[in-house]
N, C-alpha and C. Protein backbone atom coordinates (compact mmCIF):
# COMPACT_ATOMS: atom_id res chain seq x y z
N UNK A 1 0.85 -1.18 0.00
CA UNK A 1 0.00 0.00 0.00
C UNK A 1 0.89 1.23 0.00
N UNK A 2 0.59 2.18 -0.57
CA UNK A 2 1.48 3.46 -0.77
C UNK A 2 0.98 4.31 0.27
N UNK A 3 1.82 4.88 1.14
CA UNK A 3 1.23 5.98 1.98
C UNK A 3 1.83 7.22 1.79
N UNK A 4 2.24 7.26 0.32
CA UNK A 4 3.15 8.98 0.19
C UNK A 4 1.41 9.76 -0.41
N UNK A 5 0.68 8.55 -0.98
CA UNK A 5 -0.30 9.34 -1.35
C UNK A 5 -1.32 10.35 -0.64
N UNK A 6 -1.10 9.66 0.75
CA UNK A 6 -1.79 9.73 1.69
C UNK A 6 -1.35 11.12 2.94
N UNK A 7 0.05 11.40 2.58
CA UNK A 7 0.60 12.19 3.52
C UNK A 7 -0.20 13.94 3.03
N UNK A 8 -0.13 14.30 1.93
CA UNK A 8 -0.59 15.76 1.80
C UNK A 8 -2.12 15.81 2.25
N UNK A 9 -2.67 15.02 1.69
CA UNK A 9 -4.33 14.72 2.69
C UNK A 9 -4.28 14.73 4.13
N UNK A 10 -3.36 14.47 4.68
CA UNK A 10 -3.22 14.36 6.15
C UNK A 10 -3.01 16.23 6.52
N UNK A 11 -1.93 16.16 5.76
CA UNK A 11 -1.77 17.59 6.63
C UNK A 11 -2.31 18.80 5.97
N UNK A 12 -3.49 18.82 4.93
CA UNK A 12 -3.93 19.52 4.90
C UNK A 12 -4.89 19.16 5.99
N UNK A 13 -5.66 17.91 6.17
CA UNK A 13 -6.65 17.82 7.13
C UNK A 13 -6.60 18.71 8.90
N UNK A 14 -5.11 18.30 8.98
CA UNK A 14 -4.32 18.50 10.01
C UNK A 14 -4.89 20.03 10.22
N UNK A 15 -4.23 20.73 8.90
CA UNK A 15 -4.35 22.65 8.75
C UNK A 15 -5.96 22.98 9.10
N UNK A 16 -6.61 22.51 8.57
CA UNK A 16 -8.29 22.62 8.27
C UNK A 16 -8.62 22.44 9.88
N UNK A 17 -8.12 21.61 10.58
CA UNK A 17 -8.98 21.18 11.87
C UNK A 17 -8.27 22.26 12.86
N UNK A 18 -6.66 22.68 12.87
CA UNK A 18 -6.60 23.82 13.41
C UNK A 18 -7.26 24.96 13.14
N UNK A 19 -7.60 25.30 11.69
CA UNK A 19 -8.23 26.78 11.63
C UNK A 19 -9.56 26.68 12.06
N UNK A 20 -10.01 25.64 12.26
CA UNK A 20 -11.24 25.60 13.14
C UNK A 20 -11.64 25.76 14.10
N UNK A 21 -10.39 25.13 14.79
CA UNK A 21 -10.23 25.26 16.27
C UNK A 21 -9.98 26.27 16.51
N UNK A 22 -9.18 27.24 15.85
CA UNK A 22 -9.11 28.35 16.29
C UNK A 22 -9.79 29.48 16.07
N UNK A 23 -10.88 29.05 15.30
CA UNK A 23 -11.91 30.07 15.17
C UNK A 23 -13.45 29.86 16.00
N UNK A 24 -13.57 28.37 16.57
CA UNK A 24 -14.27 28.81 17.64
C UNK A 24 -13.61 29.09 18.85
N UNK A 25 -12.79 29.16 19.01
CA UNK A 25 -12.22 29.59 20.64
C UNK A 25 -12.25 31.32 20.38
N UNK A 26 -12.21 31.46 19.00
CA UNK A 26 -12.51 32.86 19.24
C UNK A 26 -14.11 34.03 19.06
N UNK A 27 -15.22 32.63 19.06
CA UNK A 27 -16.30 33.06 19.00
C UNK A 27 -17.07 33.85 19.80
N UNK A 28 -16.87 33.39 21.06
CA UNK A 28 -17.42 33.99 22.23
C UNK A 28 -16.34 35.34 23.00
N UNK A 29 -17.52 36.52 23.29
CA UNK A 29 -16.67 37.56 23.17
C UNK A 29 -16.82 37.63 25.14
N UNK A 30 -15.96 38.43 25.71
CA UNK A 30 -16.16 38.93 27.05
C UNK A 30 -17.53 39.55 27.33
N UNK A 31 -17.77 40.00 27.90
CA UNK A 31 -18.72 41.30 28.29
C UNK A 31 -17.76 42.77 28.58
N UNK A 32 -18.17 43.62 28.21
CA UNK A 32 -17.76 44.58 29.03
C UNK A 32 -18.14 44.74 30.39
N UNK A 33 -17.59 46.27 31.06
CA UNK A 33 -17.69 46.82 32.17
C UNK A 33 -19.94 47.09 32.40
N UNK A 34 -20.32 47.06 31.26
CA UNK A 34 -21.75 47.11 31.20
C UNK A 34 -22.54 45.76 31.47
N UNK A 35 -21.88 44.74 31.45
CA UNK A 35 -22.92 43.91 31.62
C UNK A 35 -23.46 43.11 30.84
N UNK A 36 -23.11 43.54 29.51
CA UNK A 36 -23.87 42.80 28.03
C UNK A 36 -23.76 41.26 28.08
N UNK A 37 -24.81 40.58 27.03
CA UNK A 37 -25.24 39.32 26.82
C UNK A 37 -23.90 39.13 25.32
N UNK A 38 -23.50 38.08 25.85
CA UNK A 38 -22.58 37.29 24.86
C UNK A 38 -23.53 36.73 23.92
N UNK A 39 -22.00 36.53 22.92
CA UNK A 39 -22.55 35.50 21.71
C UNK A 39 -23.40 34.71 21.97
N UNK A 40 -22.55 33.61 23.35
CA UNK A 40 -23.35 32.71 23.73
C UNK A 40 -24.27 32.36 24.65
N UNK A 41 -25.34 33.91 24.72
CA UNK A 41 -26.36 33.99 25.22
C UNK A 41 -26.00 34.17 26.82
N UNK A 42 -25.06 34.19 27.30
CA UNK A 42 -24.97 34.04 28.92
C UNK A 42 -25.19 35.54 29.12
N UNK A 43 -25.69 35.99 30.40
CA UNK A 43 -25.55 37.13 30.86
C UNK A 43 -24.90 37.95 31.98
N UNK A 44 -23.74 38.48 31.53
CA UNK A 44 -22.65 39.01 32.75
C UNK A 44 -23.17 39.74 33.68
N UNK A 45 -22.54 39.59 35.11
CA UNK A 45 -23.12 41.21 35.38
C UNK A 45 -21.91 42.10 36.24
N UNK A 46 -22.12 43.13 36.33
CA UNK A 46 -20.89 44.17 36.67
C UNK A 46 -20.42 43.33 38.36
N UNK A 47 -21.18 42.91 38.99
CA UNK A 47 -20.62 42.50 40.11
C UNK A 47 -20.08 41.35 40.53
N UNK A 48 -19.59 40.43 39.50
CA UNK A 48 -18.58 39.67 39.03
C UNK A 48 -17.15 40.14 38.80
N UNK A 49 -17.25 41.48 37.76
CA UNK A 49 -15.81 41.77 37.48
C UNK A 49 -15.23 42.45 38.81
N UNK A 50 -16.23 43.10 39.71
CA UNK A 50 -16.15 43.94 40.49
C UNK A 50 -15.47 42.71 41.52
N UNK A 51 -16.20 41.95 41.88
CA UNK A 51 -15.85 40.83 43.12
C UNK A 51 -13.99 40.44 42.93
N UNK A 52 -14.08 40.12 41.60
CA UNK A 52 -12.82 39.17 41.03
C UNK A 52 -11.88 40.38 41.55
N UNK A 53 -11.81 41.71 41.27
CA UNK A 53 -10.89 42.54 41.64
C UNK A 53 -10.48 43.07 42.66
N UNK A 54 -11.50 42.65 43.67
CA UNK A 54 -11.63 42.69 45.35
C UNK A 54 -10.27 43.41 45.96
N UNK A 55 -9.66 41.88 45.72
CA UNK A 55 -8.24 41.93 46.54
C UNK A 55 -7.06 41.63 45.06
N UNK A 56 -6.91 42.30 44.18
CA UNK A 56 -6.18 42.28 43.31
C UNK A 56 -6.34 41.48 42.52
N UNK A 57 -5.86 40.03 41.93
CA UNK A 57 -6.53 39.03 41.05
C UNK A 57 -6.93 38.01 42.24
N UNK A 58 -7.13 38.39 43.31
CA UNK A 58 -7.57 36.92 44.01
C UNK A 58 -9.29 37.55 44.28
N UNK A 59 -10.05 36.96 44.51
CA UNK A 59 -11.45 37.54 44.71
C UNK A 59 -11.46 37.21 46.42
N UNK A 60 -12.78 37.50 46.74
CA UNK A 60 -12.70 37.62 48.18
C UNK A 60 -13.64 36.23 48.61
N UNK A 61 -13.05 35.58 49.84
CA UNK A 61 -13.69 34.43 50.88
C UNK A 61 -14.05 34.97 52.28
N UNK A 62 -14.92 34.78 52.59
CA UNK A 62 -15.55 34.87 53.98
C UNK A 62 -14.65 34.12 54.96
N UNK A 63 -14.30 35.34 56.09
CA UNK A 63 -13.63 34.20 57.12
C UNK A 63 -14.37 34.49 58.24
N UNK A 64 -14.74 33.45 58.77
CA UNK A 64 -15.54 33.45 60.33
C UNK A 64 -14.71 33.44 61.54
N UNK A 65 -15.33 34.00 62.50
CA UNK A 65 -15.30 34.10 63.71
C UNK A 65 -16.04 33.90 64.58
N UNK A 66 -15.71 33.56 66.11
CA UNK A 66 -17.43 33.34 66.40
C UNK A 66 -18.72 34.82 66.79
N UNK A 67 -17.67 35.66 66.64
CA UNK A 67 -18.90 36.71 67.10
C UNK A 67 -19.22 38.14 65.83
N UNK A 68 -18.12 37.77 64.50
CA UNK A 68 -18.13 38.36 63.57
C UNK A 68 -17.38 37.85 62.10
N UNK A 69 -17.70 38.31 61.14
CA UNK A 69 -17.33 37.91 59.93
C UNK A 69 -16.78 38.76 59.31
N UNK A 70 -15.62 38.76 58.31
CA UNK A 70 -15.02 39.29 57.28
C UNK A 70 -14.34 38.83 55.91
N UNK A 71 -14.45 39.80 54.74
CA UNK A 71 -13.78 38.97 53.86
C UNK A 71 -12.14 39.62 53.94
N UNK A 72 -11.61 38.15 52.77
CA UNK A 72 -10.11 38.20 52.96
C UNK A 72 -9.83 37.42 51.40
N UNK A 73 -8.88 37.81 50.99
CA UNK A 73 -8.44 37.16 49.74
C UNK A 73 -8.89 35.67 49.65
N UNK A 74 -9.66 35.06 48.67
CA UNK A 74 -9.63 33.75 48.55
C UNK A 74 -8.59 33.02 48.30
N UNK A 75 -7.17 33.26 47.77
CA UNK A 75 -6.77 31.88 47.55
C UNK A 75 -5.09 32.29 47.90
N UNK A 76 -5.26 33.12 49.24
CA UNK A 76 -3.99 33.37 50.40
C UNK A 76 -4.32 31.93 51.15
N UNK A 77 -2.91 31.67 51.62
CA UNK A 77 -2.71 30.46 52.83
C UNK A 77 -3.31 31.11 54.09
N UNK A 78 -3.85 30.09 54.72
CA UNK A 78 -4.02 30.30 56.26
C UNK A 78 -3.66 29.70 56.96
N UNK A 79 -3.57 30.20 58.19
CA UNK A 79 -2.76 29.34 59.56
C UNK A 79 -3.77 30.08 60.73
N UNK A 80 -3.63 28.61 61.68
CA UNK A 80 -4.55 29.16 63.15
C UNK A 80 -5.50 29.04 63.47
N UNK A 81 -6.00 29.24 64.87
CA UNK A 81 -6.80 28.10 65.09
C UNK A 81 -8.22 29.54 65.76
N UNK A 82 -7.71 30.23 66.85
CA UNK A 82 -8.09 31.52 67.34
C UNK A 82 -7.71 32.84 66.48
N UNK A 83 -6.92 33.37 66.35
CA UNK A 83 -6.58 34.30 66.12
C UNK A 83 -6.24 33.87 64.78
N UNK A 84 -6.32 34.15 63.33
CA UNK A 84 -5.87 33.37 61.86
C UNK A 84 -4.52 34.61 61.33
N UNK A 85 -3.53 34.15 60.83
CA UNK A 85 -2.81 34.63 59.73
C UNK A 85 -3.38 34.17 57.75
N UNK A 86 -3.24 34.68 57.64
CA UNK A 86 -3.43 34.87 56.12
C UNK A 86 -2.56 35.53 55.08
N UNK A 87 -2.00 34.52 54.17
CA UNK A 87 -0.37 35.29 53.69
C UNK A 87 -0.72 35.24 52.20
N UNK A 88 -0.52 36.16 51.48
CA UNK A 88 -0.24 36.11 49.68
C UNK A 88 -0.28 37.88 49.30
N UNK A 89 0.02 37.39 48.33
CA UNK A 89 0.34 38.72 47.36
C UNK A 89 1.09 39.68 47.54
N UNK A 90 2.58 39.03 48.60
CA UNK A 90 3.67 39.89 49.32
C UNK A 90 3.08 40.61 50.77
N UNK A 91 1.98 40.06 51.06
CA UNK A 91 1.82 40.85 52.48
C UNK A 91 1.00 39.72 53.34
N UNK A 92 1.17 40.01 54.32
CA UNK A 92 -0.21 39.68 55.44
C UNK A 92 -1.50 39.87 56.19
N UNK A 93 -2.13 39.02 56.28
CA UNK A 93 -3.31 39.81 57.54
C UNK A 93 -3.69 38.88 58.52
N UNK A 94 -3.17 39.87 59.59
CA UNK A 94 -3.84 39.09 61.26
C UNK A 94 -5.20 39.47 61.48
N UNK A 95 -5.86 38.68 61.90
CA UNK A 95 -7.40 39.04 61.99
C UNK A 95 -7.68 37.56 63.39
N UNK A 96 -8.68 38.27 64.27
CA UNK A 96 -8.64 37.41 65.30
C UNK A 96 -9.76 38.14 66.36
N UNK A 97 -10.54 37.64 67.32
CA UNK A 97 -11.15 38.52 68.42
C UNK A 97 -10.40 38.79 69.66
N UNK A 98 -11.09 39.81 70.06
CA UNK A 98 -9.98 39.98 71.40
C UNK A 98 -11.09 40.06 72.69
N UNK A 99 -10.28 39.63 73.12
CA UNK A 99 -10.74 39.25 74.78
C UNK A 99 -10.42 40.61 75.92
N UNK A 100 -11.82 40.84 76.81
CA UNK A 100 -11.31 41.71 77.18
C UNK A 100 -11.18 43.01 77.37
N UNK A 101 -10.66 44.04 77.86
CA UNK A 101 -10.06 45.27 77.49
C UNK A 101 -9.59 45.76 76.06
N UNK A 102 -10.30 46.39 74.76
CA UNK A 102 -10.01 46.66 73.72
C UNK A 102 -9.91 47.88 73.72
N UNK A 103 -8.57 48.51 74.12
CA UNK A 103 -8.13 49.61 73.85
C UNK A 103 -6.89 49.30 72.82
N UNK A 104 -5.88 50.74 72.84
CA UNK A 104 -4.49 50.64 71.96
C UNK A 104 -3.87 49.72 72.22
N UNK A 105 -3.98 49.86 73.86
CA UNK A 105 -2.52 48.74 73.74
C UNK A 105 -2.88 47.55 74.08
N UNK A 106 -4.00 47.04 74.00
CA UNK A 106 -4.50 45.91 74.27
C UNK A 106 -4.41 45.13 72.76
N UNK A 107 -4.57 45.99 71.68
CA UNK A 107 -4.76 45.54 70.47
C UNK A 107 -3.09 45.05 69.53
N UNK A 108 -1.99 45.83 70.47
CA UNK A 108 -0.48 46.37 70.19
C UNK A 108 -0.23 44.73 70.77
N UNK A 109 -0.79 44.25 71.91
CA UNK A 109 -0.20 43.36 72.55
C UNK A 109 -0.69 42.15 71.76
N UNK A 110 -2.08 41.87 71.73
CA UNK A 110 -2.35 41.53 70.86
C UNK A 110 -1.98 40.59 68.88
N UNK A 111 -1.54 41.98 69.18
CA UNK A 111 -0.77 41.37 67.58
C UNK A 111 0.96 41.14 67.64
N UNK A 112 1.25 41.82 68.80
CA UNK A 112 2.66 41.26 69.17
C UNK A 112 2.50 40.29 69.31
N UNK A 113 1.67 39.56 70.06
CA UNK A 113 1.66 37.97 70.40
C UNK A 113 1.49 36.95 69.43
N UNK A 114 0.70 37.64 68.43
CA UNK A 114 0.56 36.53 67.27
C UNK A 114 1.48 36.96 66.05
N UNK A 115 2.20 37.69 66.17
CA UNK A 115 3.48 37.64 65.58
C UNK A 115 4.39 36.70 65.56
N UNK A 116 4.94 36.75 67.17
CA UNK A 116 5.53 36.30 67.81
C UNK A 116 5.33 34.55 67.56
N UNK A 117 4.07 34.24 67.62
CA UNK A 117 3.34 32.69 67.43
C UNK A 117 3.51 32.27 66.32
N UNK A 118 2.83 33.52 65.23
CA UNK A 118 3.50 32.46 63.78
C UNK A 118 4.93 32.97 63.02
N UNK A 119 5.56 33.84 63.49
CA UNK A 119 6.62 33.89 63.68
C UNK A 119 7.63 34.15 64.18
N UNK A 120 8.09 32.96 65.37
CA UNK A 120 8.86 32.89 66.22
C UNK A 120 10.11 33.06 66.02
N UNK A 121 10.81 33.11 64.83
CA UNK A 121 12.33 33.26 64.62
C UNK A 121 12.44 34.72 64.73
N UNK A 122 11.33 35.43 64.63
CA UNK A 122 11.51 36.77 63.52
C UNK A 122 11.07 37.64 64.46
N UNK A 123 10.17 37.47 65.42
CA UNK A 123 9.52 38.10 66.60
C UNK A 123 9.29 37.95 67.55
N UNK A 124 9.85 38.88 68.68
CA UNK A 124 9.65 38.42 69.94
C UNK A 124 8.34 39.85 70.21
N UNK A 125 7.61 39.47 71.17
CA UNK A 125 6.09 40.07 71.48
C UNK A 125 7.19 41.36 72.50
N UNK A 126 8.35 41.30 72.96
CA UNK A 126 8.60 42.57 74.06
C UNK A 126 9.76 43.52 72.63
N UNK A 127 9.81 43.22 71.76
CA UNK A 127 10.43 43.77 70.52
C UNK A 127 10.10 44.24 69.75
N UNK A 128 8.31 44.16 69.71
CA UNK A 128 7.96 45.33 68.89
C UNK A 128 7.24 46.35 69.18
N UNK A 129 7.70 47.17 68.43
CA UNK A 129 7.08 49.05 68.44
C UNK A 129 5.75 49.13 67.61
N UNK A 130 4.81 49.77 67.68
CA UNK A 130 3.70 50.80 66.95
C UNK A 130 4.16 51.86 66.51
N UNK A 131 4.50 52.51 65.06
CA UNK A 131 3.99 54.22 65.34
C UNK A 131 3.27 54.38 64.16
N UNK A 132 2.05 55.12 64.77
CA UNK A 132 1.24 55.74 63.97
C UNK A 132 0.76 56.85 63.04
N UNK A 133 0.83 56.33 61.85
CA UNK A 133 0.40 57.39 61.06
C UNK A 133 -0.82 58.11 61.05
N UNK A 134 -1.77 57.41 61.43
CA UNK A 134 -3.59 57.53 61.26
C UNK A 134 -3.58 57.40 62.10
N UNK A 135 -4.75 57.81 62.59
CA UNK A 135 -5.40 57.04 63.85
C UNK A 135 -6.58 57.70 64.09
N UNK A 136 -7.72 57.03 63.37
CA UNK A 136 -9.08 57.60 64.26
C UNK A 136 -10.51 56.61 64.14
N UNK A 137 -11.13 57.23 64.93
CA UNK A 137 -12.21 56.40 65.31
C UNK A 137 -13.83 56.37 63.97
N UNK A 138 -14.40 55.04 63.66
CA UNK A 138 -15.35 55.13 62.89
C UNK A 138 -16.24 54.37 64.17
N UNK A 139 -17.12 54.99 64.65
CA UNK A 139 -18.25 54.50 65.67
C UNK A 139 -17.33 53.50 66.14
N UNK A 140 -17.88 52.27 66.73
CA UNK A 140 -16.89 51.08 67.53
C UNK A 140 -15.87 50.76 67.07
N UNK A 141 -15.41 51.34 66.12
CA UNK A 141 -14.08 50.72 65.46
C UNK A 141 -13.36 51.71 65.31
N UNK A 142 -11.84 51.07 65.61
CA UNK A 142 -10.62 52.34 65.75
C UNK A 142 -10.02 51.93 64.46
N UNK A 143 -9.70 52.79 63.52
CA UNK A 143 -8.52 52.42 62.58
C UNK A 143 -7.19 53.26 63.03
N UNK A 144 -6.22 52.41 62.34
CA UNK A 144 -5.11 52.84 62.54
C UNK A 144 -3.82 52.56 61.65
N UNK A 145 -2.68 53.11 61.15
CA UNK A 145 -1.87 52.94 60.09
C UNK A 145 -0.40 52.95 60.06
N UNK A 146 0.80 52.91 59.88
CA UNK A 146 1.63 53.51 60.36
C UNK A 146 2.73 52.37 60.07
N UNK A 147 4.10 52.26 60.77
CA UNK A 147 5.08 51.29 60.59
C UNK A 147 5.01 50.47 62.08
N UNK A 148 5.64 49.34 61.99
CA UNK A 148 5.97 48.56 62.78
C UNK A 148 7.26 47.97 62.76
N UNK A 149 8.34 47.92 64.34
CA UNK A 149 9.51 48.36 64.44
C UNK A 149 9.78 47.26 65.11
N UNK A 150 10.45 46.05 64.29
CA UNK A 150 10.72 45.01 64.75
C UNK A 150 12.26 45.21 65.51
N UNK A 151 12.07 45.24 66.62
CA UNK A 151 13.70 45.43 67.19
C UNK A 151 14.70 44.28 67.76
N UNK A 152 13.89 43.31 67.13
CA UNK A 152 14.74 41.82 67.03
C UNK A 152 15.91 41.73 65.92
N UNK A 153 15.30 42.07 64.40
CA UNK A 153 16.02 41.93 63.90
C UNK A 153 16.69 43.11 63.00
N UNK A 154 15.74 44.57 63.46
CA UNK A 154 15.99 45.54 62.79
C UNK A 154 15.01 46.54 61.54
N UNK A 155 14.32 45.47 61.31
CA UNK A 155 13.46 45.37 60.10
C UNK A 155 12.28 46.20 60.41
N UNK A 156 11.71 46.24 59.20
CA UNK A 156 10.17 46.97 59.68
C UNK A 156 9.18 46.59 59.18
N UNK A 157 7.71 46.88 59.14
CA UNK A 157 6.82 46.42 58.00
C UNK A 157 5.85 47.58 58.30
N UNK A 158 5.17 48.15 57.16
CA UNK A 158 4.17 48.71 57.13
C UNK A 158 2.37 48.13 57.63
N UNK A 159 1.95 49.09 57.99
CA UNK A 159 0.39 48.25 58.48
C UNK A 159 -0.50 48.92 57.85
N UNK A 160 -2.29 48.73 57.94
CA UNK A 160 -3.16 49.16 57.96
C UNK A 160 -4.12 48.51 58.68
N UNK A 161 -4.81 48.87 59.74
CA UNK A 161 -5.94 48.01 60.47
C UNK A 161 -6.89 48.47 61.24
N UNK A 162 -7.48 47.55 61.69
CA UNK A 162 -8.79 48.40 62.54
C UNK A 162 -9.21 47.45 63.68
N UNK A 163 -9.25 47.85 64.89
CA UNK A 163 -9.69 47.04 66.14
C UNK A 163 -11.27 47.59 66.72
N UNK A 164 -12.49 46.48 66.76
CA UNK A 164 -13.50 47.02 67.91
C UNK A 164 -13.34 46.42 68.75
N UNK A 165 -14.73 47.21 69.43
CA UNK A 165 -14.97 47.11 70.75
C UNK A 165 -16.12 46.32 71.36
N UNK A 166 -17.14 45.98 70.55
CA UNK A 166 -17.92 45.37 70.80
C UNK A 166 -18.54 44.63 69.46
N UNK A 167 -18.02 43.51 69.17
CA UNK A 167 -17.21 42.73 69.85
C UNK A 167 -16.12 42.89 69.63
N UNK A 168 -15.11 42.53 70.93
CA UNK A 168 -13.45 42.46 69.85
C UNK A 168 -12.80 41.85 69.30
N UNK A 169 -12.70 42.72 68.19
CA UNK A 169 -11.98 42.17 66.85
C UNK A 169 -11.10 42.78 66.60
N UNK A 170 -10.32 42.04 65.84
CA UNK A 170 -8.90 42.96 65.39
C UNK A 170 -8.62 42.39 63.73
N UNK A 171 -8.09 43.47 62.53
CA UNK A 171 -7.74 42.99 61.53
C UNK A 171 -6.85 43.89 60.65
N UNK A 172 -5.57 43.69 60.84
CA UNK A 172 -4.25 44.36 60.42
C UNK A 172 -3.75 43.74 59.23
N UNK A 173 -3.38 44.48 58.32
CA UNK A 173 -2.50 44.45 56.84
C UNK A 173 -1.58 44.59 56.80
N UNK A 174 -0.21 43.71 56.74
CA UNK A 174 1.59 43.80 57.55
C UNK A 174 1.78 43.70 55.64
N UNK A 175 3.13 44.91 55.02
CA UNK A 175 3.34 44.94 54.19
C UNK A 175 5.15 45.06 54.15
N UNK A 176 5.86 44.80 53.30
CA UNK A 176 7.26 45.13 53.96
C UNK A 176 7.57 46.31 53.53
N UNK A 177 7.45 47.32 52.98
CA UNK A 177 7.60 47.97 52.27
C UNK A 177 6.59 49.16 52.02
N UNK A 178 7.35 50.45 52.00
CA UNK A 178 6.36 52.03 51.36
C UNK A 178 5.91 51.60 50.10
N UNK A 179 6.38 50.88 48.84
CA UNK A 179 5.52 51.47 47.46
C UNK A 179 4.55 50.38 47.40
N UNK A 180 4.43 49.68 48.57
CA UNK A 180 2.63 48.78 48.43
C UNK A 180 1.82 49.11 49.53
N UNK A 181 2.00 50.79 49.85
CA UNK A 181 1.13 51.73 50.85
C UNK A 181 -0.30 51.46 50.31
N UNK A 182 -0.37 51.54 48.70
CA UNK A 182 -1.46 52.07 48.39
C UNK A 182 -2.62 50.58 48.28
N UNK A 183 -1.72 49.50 48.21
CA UNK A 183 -2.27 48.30 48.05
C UNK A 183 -2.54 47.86 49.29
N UNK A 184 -1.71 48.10 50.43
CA UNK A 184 -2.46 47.50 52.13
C UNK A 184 -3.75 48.21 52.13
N UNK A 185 -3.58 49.77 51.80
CA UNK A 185 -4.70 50.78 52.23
C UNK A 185 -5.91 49.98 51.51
N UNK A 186 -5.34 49.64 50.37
CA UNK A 186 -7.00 49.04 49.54
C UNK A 186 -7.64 47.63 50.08
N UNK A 187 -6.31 46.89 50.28
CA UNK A 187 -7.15 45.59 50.84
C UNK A 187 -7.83 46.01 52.48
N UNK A 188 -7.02 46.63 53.03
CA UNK A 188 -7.52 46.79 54.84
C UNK A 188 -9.21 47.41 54.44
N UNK A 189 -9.45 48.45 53.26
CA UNK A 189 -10.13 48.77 53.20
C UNK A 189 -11.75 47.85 52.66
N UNK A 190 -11.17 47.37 51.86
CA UNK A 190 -12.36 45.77 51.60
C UNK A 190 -12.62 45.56 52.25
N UNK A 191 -11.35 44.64 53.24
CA UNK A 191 -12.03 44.11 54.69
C UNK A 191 -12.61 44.48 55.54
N UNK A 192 -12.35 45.99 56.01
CA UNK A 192 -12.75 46.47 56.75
C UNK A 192 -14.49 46.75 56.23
N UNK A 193 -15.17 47.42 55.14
CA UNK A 193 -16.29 47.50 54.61
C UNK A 193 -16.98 45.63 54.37
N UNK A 194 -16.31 44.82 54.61
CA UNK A 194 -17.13 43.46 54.76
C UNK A 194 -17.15 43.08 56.33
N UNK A 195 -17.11 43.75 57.10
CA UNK A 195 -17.30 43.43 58.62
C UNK A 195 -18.67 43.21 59.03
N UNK A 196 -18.76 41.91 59.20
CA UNK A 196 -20.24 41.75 59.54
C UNK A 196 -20.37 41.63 61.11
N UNK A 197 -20.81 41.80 62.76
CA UNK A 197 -20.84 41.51 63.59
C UNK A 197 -22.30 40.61 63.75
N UNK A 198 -22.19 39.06 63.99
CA UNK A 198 -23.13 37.90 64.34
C UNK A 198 -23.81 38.24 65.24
């Protein structure tokens, strides 16, 4: 049987089934920022694109507590059992209730301690400093902003967060660095506007 006859039939077939393929993958169009109905009949809506952009490309997950709720990047690591860490996109967030006396330095001690817990090489709870850039009150909830002065190893990290009072809660944005000011400010700010109290 001859199969030279057979080879140009092949790869034209070959050509034909790619340009196919590649012309329905390009059938169906996005939606815009409006909302519109696709090619394929589905219907977008603005608070999809809006969600997905939440927390930068990660969208936002509900994290519980027992006496309040907040969102937080969906697809950051977590650690913890009381008090949670949550790590991605070059920064952190401590979020946890507090027991107690919820003033400044109740909230300072606070997050020294769970520093200190999930990271023990790097932090000791009598080594670190607060100073504040912001600081003011929205009804039960204090926000507050500023650097944090690790004097273990020298280092620093930027914050953004907010502690109440009834109930207490606490939820801080640890960044290493000034030129992702504007990116703690935005995520602390999500979270902070998804605060639900149970």
């Amino acid at each position: 049987m001859r199969t030279d006859l057979f080879r140009p039939g092949a790869m034209y077939l070959l050509c034909l089934l790619t340009v196919l393929c590649f012309l329905t993958s390009c059938g169906t169009k996005e939606p815009g920022a409006s909302g519109r109905e696709t090619e394929t009949g589905d219907v977008r809506t603005e608070a999809s694109s809006i969600e997905a952009s939440t927390f930068g490309s990660s969208s936002a997950a509900v994290a519980h507590f027992p006496a309040f709720e907040l969102e937080v990047p969906a697809d950051w690591s977590v650690r913890g059992n009381v008090g949670k860490l949550y790590e991605g996109d070059g920064m952190f967030l401590l979020a946890g209730p507090l027991d107690g006396a919820t003033d400044g330095s109740s909230v300072e001690a606070a997050l020294a301690e769970e520093l200190e817990l999930f990271f023990n090489t790097e932090y000791y709870r009598s080594q670190v400093r607060f100073e504040y850039e912001k600081e003011y009150e929205d009804g039960a909830m204090h926000r507050r902003s500023g650097t944090l002065y690790n004097d273990r190893t020298g280092g620093t990290l930027r914050f953004a967060g907010a502690f109440g009072t009834a109930p207490g809660l606490y939820c801080f944005y640890f960044w290493p660095d000034a030129s992702r000011d504007r990116d703690g400010a935005r995520y602390m700010e999500m979270t902070y506007e998804s605060i639900r109290v149970l």
